[in-house]
PDB file of N, CA and C in Angstrom:
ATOM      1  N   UNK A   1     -36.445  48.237  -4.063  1.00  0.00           N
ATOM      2  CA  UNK A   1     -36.467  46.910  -3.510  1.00  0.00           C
ATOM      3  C   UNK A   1     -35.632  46.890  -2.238  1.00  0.00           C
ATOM      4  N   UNK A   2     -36.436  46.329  -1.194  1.00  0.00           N
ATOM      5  CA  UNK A   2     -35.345  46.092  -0.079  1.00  0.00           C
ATOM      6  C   UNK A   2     -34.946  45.025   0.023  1.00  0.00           C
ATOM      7  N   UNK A   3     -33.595  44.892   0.880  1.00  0.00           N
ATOM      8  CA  UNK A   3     -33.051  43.705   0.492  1.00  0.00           C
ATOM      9  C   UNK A   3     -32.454  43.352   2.172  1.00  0.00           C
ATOM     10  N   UNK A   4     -32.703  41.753   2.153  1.00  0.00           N
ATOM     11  CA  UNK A   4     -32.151  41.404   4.064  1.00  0.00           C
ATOM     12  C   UNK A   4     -31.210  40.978   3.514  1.00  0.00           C
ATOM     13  N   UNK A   5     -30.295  41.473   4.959  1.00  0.00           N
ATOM     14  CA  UNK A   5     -29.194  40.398   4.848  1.00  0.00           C
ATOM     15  C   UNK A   5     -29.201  39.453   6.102  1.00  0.00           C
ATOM     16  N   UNK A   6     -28.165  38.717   5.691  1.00  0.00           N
ATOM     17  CA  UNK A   6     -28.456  37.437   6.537  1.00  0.00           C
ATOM     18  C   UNK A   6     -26.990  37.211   7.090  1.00  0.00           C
ATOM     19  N   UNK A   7     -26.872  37.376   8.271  1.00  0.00           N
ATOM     20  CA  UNK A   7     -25.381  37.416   8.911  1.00  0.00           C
ATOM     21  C   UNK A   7     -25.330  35.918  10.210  1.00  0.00           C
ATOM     22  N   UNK A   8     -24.586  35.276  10.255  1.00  0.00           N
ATOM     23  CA  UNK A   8     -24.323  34.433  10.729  1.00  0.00           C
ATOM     24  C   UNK A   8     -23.171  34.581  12.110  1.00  0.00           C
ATOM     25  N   UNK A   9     -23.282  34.881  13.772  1.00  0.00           N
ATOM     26  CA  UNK A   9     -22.465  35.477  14.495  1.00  0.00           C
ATOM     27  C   UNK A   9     -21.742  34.289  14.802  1.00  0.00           C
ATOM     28  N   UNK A  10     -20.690  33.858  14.082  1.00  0.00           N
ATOM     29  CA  UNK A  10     -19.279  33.118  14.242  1.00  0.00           C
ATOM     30  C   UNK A  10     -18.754  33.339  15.080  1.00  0.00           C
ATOM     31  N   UNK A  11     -18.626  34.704  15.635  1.00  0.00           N
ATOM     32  CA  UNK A  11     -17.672  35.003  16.543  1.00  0.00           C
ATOM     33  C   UNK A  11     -18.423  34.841  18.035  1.00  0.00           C
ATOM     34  N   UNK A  12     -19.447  34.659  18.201  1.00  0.00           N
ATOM     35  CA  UNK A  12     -20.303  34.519  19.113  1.00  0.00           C
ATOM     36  C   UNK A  12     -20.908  33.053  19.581  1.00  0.00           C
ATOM     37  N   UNK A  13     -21.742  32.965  20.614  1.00  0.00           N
ATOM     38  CA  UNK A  13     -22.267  31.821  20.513  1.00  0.00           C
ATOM     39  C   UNK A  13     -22.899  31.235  19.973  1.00  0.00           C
ATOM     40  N   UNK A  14     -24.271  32.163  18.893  1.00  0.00           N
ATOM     41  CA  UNK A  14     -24.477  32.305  17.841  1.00  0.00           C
ATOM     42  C   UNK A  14     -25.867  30.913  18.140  1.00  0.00           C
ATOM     43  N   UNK A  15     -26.842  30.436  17.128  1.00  0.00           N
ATOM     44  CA  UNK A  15     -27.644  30.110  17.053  1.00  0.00           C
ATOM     45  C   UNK A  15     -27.849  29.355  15.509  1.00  0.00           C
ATOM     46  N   UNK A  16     -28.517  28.510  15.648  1.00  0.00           N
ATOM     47  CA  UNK A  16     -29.093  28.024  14.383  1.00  0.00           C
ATOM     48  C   UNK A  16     -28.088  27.406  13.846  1.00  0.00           C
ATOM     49  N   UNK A  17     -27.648  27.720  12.290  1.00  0.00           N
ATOM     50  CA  UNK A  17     -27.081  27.231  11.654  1.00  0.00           C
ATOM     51  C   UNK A  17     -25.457  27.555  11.727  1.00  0.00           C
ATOM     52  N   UNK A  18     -25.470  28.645  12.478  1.00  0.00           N
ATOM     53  CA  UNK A  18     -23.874  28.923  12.128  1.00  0.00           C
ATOM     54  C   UNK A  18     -23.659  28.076  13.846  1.00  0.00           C
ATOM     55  N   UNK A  19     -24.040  28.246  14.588  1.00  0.00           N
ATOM     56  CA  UNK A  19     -23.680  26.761  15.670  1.00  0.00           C
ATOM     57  C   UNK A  19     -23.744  25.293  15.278  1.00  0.00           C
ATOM     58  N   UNK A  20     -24.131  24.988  13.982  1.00  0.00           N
ATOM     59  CA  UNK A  20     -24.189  23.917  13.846  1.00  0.00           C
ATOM     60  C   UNK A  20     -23.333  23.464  12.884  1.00  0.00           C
ATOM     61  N   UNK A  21     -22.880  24.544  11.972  1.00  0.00           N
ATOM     62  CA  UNK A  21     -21.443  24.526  11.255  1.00  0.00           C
ATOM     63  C   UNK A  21     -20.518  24.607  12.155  1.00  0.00           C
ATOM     64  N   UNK A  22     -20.220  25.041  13.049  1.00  0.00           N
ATOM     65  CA  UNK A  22     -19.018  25.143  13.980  1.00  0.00           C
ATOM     66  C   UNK A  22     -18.803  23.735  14.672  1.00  0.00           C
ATOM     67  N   UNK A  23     -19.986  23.225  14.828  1.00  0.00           N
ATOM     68  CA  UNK A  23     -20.013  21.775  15.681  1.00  0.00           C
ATOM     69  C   UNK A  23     -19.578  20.370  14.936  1.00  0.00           C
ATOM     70  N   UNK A  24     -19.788  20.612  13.599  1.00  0.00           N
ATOM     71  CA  UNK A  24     -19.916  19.974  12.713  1.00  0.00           C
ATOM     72  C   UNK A  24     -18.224  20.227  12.184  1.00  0.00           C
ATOM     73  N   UNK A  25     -18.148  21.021  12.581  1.00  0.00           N
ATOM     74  CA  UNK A  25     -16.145  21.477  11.971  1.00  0.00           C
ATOM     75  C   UNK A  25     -15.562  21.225  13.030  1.00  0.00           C
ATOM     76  N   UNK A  26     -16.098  21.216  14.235  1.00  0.00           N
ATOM     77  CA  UNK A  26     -15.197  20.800  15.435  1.00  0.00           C
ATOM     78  C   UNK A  26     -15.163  18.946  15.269  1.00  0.00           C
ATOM     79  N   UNK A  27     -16.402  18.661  15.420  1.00  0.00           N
ATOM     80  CA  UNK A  27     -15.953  17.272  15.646  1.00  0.00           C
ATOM     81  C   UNK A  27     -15.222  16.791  14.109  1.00  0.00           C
ATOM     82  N   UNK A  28     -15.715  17.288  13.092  1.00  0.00           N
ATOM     83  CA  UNK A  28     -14.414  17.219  11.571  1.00  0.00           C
ATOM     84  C   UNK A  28     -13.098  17.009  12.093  1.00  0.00           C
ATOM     85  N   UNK A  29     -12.610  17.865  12.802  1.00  0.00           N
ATOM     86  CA  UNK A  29     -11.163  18.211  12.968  1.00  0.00           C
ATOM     87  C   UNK A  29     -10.691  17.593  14.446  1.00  0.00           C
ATOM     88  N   UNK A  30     -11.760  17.001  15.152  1.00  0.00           N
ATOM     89  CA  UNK A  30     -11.219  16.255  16.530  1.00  0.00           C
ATOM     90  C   UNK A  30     -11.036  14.367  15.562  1.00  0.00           C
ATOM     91  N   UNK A  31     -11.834  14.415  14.659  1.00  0.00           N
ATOM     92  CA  UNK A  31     -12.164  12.929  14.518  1.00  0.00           C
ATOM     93  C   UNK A  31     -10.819  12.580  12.947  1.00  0.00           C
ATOM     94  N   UNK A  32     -10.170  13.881  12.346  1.00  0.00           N
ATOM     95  CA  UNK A  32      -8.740  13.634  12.054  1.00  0.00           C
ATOM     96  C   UNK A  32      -7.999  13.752  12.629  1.00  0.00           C
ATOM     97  N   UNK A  33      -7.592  14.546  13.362  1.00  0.00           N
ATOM     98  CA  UNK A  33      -6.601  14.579  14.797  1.00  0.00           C
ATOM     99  C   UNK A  33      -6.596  12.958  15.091  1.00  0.00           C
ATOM    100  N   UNK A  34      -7.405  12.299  15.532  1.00  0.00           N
ATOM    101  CA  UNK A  34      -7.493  10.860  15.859  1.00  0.00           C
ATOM    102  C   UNK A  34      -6.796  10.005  14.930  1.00  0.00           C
ATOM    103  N   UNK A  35      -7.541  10.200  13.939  1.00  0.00           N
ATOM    104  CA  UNK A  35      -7.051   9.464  12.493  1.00  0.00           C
ATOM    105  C   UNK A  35      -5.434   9.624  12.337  1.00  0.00           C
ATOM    106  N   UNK A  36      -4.765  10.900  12.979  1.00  0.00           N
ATOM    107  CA  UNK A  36      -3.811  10.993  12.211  1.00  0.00           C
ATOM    108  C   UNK A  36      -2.772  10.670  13.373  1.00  0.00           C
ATOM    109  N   UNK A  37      -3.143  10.577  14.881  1.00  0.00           N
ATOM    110  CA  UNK A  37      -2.247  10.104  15.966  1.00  0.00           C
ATOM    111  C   UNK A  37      -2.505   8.506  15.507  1.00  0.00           C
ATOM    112  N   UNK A  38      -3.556   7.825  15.200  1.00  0.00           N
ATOM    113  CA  UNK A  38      -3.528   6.380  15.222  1.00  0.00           C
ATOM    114  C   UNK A  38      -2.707   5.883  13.709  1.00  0.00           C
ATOM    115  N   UNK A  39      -2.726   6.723  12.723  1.00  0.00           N
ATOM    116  CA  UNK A  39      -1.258   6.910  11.918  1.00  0.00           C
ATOM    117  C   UNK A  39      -0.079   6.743  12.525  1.00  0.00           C
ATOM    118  N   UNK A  40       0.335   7.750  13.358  1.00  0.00           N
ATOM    119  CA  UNK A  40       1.702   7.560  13.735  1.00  0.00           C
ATOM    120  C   UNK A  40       2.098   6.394  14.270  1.00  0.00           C
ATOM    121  N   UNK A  41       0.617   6.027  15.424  1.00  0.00           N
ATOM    122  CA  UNK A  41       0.940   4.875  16.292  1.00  0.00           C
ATOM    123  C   UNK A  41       1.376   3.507  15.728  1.00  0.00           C
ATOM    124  N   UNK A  42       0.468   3.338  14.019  1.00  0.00           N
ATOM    125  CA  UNK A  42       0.948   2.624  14.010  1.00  0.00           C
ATOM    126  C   UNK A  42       2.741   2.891  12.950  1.00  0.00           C
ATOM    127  N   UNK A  43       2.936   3.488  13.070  1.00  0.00           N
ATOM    128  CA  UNK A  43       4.176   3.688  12.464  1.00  0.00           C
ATOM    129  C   UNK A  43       5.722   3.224  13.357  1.00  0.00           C
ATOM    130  N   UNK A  44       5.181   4.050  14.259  1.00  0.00           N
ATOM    131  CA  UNK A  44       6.296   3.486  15.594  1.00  0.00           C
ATOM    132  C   UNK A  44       6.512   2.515  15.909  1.00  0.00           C
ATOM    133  N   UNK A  45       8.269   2.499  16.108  1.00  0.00           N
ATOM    134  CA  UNK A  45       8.893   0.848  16.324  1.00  0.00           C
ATOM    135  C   UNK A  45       8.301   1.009  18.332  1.00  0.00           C
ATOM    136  N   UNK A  46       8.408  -0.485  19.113  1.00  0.00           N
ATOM    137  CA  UNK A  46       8.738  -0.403  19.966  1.00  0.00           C
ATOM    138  C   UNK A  46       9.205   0.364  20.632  1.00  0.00           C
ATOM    139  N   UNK A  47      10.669   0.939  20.493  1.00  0.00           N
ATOM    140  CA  UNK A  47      10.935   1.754  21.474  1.00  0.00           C
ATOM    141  C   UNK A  47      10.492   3.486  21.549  1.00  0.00           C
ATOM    142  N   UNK A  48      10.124   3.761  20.487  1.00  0.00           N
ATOM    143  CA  UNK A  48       9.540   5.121  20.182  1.00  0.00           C
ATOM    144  C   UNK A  48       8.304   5.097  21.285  1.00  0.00           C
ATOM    145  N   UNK A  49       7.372   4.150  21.452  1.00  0.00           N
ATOM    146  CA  UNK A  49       6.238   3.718  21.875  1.00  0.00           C
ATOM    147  C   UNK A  49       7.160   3.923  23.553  1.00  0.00           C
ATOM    148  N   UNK A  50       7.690   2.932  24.108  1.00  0.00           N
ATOM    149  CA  UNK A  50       8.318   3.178  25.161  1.00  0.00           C
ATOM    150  C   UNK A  50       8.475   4.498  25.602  1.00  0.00           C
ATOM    151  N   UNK A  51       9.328   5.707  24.863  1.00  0.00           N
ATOM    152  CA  UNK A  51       9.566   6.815  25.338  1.00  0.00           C
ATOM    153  C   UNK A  51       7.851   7.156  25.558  1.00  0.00           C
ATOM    154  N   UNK A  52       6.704   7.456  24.948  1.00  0.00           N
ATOM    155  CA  UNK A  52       5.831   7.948  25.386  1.00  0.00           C
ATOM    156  C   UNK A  52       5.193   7.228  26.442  1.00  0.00           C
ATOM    157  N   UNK A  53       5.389   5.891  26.958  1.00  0.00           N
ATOM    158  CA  UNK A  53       5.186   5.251  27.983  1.00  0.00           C
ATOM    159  C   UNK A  53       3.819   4.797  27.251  1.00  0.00           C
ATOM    160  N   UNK A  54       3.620   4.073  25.965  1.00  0.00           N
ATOM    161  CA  UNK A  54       2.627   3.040  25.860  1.00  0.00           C
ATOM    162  C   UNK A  54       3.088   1.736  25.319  1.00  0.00           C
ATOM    163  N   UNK A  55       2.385   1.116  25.484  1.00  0.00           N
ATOM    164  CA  UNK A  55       3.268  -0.522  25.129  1.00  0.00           C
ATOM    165  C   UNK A  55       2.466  -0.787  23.888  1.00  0.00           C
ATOM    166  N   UNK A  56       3.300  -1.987  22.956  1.00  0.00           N
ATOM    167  CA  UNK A  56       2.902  -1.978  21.793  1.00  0.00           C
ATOM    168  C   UNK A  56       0.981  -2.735  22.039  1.00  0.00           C
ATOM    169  N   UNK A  57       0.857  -3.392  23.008  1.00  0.00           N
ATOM    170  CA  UNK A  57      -0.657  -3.887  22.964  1.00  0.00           C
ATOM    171  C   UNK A  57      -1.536  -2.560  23.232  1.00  0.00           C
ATOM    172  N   UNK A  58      -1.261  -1.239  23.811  1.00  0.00           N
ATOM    173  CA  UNK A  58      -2.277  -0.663  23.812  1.00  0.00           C
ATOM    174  C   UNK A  58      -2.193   0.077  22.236  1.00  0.00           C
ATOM    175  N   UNK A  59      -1.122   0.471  21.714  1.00  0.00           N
ATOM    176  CA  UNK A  59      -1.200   0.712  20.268  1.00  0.00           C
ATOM    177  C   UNK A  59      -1.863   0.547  19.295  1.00  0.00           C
ATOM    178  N   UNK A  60      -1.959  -0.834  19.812  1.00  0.00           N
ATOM    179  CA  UNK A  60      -2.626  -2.177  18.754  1.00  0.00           C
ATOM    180  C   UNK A  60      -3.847  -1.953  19.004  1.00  0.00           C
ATOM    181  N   UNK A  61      -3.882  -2.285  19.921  1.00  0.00           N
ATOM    182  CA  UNK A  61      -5.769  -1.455  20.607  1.00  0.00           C
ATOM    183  C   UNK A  61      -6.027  -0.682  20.480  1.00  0.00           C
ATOM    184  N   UNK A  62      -5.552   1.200  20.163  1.00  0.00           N
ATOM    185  CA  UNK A  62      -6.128   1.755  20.273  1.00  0.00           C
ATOM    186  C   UNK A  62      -6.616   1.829  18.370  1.00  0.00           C
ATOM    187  N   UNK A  63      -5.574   1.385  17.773  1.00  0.00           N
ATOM    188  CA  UNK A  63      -5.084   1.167  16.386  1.00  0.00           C
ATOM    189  C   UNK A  63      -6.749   0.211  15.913  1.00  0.00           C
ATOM    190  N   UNK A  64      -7.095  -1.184  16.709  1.00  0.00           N
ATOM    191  CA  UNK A  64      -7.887  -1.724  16.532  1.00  0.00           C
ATOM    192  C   UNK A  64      -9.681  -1.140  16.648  1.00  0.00           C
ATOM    193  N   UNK A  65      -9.586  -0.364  17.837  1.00  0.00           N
ATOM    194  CA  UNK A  65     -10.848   0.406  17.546  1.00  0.00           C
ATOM    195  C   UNK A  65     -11.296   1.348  16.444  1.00  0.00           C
ATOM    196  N   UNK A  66     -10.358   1.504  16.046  1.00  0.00           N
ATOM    197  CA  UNK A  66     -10.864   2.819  15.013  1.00  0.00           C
ATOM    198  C   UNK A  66     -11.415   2.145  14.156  1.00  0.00           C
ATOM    199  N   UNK A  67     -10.939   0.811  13.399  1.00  0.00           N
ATOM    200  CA  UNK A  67     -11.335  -0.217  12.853  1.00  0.00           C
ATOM    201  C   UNK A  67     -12.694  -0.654  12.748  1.00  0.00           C
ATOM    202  N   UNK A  68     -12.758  -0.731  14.393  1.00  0.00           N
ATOM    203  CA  UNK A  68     -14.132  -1.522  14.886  1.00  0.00           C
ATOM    204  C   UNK A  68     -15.165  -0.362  14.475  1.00  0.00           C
ATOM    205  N   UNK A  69     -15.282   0.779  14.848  1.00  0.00           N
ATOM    206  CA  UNK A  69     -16.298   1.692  14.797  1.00  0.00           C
ATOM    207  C   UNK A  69     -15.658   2.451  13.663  1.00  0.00           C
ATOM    208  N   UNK A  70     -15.077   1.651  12.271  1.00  0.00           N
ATOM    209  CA  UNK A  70     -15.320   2.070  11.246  1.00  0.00           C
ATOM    210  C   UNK A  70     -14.700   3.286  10.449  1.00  0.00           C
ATOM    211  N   UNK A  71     -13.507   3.883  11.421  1.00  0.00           N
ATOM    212  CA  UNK A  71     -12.846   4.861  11.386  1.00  0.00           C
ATOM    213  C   UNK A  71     -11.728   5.517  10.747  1.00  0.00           C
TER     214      UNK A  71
END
């Protein structure tokens, strides 16, 4: 019996399905990254917010979209 194998080039630019697992794990891990800065944001007093140079209304805003589109 012969037998295929079926190799998937990860390390490459690769095609089909293993590009579409990679795309699918990238935006995974860009769209907690988000989740987890709009965590902090809202954690921070005022002046914490200051040192990074955002004010508490864009916080709130950026805090409020994730909301909006469900996030």
């Amino acid at each position: 019996m012969t037998s295929i194998g079926l190799t998937l080039p990860l390390a490459h630019g690769g095609t089909g399905l293993a590009r579409t697992v990679r795309t699918l794990l990238a935006r995974w891990r860009h769209a907690r990254g988000l989740a987890e800065t709009r965590r902090y944001l809202e954690q921070m007093d005022d002046h914490m917010l200051k040192d990074l140079g955002v004010s508490r209304a864009q916080a709130v805003f950026e805090i409020d979209s994730a909301a909006r589109w469900g996030r």
